[in-house]
PDB file of N, CA and C in Angstrom:
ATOM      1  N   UNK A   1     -36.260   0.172   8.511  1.00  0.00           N
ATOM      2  CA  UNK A   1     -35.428  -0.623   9.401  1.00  0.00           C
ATOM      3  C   UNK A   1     -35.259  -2.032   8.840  1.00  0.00           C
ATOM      4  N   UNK A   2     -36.149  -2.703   7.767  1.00  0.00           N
ATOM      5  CA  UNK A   2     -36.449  -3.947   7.246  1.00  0.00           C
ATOM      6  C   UNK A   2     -35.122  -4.261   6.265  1.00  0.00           C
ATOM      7  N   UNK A   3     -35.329  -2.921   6.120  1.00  0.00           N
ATOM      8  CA  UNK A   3     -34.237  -2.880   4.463  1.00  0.00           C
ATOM      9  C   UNK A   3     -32.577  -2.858   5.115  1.00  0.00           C
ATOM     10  N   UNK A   4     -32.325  -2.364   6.223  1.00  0.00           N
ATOM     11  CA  UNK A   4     -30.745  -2.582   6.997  1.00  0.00           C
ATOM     12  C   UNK A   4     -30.671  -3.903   7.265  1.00  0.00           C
ATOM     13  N   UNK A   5     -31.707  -4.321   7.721  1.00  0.00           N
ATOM     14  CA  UNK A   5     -31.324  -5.695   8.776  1.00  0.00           C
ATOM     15  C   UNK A   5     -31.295  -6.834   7.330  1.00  0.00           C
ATOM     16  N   UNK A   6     -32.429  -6.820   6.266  1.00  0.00           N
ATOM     17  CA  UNK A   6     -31.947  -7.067   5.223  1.00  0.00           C
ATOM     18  C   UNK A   6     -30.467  -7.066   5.122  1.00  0.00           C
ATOM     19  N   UNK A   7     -29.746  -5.803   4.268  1.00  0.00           N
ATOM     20  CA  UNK A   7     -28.396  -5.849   4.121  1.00  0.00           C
ATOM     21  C   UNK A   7     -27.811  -6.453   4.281  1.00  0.00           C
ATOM     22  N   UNK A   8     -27.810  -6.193   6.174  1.00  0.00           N
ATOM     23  CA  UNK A   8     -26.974  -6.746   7.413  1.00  0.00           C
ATOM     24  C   UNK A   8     -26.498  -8.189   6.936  1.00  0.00           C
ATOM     25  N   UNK A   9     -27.934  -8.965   6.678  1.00  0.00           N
ATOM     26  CA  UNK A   9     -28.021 -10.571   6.364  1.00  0.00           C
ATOM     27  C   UNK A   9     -27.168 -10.722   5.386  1.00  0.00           C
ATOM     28  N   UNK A  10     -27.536 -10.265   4.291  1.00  0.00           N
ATOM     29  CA  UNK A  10     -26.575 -10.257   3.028  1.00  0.00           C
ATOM     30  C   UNK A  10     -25.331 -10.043   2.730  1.00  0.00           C
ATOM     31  N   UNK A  11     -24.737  -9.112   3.439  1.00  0.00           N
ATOM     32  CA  UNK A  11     -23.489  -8.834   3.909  1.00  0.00           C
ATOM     33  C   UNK A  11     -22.475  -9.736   4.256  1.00  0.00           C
ATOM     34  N   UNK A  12     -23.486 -10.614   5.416  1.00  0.00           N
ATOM     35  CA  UNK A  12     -22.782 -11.586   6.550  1.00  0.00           C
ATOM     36  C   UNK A  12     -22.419 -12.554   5.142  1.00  0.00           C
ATOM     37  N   UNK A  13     -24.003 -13.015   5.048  1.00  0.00           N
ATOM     38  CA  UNK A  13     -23.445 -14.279   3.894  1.00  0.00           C
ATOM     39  C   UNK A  13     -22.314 -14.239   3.143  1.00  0.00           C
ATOM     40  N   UNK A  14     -22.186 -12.894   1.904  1.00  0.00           N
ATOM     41  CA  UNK A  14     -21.762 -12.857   1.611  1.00  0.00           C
ATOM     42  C   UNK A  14     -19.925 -13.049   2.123  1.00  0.00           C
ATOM     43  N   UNK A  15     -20.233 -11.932   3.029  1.00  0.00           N
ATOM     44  CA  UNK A  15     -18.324 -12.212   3.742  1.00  0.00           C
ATOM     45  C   UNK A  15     -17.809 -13.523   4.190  1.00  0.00           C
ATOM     46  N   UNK A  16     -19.035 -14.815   4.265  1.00  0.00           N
ATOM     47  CA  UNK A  16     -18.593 -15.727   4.575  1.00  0.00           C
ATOM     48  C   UNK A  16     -18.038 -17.009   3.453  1.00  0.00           C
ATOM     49  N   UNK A  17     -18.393 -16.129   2.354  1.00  0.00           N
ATOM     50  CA  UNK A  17     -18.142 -16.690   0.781  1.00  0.00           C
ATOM     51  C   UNK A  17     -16.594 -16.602   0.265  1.00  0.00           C
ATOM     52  N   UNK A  18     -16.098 -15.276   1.096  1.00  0.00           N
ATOM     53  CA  UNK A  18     -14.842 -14.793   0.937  1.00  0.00           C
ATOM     54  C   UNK A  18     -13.800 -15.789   1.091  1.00  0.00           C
ATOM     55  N   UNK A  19     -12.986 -16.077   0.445  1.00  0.00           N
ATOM     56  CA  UNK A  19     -11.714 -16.865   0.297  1.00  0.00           C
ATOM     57  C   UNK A  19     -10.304 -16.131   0.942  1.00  0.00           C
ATOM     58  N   UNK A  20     -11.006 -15.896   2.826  1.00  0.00           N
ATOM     59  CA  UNK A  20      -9.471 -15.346   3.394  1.00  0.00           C
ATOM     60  C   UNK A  20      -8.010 -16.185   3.318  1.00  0.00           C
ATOM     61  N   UNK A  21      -7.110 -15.098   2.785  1.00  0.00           N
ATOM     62  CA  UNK A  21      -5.688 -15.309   2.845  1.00  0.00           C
ATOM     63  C   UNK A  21      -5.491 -16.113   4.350  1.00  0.00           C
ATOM     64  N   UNK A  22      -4.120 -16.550   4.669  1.00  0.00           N
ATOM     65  CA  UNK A  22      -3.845 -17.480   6.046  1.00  0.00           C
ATOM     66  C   UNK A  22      -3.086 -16.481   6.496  1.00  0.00           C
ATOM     67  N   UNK A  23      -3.019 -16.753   7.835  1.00  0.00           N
ATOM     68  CA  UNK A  23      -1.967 -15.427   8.550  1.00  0.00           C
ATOM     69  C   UNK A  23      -0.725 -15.191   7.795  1.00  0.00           C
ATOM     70  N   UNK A  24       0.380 -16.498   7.591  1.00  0.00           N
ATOM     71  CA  UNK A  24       1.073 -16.539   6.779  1.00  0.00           C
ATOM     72  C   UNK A  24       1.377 -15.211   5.444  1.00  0.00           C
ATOM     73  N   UNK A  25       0.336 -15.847   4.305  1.00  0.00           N
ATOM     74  CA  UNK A  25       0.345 -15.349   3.490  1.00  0.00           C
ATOM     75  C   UNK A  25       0.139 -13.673   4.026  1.00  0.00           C
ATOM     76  N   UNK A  26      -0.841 -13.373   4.753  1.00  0.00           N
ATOM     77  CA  UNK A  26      -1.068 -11.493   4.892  1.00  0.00           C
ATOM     78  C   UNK A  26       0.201 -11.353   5.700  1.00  0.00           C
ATOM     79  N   UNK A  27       0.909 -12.104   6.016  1.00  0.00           N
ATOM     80  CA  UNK A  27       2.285 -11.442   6.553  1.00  0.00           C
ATOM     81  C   UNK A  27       3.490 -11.309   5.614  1.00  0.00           C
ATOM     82  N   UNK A  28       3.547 -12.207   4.587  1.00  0.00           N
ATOM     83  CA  UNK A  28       4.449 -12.187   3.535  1.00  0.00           C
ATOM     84  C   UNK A  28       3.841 -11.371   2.557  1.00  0.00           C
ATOM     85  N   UNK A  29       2.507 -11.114   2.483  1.00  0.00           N
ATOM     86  CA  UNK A  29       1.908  -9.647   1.632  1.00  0.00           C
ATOM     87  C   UNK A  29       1.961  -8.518   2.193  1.00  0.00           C
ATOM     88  N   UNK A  30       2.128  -8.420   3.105  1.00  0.00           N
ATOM     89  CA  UNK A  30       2.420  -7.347   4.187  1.00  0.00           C
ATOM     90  C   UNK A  30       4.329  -6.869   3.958  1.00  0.00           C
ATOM     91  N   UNK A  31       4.906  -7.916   4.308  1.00  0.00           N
ATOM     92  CA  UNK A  31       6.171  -7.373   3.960  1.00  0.00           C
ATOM     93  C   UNK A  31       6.693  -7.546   2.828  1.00  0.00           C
ATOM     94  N   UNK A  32       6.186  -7.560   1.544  1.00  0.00           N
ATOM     95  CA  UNK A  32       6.419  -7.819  -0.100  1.00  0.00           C
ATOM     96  C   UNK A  32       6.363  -5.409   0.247  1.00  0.00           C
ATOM     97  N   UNK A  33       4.843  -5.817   0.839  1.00  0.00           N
ATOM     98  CA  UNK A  33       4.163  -4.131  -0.106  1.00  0.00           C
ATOM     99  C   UNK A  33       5.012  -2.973   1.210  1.00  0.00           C
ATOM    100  N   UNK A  34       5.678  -3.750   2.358  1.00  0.00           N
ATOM    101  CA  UNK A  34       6.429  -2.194   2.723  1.00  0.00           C
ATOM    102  C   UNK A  34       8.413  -2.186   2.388  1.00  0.00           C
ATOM    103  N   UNK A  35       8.863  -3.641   1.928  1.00  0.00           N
ATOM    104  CA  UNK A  35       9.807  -3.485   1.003  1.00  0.00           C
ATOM    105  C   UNK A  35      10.170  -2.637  -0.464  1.00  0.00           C
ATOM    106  N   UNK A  36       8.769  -2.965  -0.866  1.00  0.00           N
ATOM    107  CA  UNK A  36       8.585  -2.320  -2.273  1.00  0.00           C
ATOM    108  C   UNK A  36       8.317  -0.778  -2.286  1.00  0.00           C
ATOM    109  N   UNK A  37       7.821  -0.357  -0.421  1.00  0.00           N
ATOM    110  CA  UNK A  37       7.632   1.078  -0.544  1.00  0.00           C
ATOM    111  C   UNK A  37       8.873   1.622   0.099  1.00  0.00           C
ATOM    112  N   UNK A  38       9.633   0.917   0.863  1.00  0.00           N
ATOM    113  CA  UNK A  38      10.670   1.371   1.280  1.00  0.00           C
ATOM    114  C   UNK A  38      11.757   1.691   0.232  1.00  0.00           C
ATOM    115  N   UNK A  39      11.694   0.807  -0.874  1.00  0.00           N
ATOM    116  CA  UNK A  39      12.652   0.599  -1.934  1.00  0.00           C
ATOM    117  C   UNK A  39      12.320   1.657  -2.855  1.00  0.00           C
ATOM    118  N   UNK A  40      11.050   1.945  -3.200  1.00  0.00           N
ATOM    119  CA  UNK A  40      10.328   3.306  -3.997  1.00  0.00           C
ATOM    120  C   UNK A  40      10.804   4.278  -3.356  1.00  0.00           C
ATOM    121  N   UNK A  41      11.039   4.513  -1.988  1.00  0.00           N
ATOM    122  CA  UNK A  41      11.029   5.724  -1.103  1.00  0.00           C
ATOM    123  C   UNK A  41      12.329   5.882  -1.379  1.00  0.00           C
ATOM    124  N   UNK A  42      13.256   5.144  -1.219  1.00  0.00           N
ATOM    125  CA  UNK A  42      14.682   5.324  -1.382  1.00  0.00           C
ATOM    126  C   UNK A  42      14.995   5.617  -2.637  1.00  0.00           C
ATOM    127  N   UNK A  43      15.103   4.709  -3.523  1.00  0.00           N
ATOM    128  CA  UNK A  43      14.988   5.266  -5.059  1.00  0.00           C
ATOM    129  C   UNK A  43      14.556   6.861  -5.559  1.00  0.00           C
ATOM    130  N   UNK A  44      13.252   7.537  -4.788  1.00  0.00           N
ATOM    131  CA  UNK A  44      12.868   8.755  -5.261  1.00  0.00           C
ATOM    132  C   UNK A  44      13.943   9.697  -4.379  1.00  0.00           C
ATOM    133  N   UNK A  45      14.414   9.603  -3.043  1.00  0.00           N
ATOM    134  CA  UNK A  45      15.175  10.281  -2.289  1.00  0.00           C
ATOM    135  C   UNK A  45      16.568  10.090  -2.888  1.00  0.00           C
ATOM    136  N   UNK A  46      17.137   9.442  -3.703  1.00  0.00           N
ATOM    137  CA  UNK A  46      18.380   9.562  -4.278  1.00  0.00           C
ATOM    138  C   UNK A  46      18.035  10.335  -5.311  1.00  0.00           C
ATOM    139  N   UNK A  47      17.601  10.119  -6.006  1.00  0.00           N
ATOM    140  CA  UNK A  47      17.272  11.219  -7.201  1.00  0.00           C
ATOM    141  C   UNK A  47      16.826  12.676  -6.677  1.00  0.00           C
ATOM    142  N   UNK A  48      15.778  12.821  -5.721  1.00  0.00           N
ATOM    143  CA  UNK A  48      15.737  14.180  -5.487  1.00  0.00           C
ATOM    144  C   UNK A  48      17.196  14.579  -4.801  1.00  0.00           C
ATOM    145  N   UNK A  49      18.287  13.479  -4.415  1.00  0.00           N
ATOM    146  CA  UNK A  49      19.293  14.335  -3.580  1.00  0.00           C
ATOM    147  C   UNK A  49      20.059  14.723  -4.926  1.00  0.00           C
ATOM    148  N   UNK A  50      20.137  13.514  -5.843  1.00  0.00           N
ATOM    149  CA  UNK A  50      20.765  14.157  -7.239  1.00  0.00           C
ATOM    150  C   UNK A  50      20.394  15.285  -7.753  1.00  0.00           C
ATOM    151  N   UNK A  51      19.743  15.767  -8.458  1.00  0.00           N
ATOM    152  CA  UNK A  51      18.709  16.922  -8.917  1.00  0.00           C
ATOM    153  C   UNK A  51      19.127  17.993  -8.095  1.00  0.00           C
ATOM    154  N   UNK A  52      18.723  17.790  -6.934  1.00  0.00           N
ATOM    155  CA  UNK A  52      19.252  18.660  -5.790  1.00  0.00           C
ATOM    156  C   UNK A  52      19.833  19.095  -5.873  1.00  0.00           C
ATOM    157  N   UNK A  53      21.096  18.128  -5.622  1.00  0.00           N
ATOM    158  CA  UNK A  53      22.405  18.494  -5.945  1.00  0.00           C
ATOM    159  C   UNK A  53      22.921  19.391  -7.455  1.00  0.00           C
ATOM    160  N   UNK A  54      22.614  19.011  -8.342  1.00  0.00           N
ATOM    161  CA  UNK A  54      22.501  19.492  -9.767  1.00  0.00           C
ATOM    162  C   UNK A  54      22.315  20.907  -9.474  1.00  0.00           C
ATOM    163  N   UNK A  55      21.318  20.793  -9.793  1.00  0.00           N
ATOM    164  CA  UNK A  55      20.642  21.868  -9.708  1.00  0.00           C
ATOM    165  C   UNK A  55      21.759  23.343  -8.891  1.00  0.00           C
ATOM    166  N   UNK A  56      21.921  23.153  -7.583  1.00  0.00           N
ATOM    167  CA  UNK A  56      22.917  23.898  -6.682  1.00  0.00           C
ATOM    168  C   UNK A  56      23.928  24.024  -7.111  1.00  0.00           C
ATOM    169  N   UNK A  57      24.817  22.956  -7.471  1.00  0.00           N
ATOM    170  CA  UNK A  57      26.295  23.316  -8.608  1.00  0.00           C
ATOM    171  C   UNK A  57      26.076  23.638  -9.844  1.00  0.00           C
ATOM    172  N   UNK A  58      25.327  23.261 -10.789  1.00  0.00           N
ATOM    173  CA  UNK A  58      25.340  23.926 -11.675  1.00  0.00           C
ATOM    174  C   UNK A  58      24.578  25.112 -12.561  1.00  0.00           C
ATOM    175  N   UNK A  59      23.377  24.250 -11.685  1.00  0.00           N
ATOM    176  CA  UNK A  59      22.338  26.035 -12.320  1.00  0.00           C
ATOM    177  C   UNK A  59      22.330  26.846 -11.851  1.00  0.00           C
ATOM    178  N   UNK A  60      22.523  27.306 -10.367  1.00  0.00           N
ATOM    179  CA  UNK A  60      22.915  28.187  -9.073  1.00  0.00           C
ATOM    180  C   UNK A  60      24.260  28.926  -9.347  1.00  0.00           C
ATOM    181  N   UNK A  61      25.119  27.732  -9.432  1.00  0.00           N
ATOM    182  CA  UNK A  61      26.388  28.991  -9.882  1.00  0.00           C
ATOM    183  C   UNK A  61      26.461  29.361 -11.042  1.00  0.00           C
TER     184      UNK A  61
END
């Protein structure tokens, strides 16, 4: 039980060493990383509609 509550201590300290971002910033990192997945998502869904498409007109018929 010596050796958790240990941890525990160490833990705390440590997380209080941490250099948190400002609301700000985790909100403009926040919408950087679901632009960039929205933009990935779209990008791969045009190509699979291409291919798709391909594929059905010309290797199909």
């Amino acid at each position: 039980m010596e050796k958790i509550t240990q941890f525990l201590r160490e833990a705390y300290s440590e997380m209080k060493k941490v250099s948190w971002p400002s609301r700000e910033q985790t909100i403009q990192y926040t919408t950087v990383v679901i632009v960039i997945s929205i933009s990935v998502a779209a990008f791969l869904g045009i190509l699979d509609y291409m291919f798709g498409s391909f594929i059905k007109d010309v290797i199909i018929k």
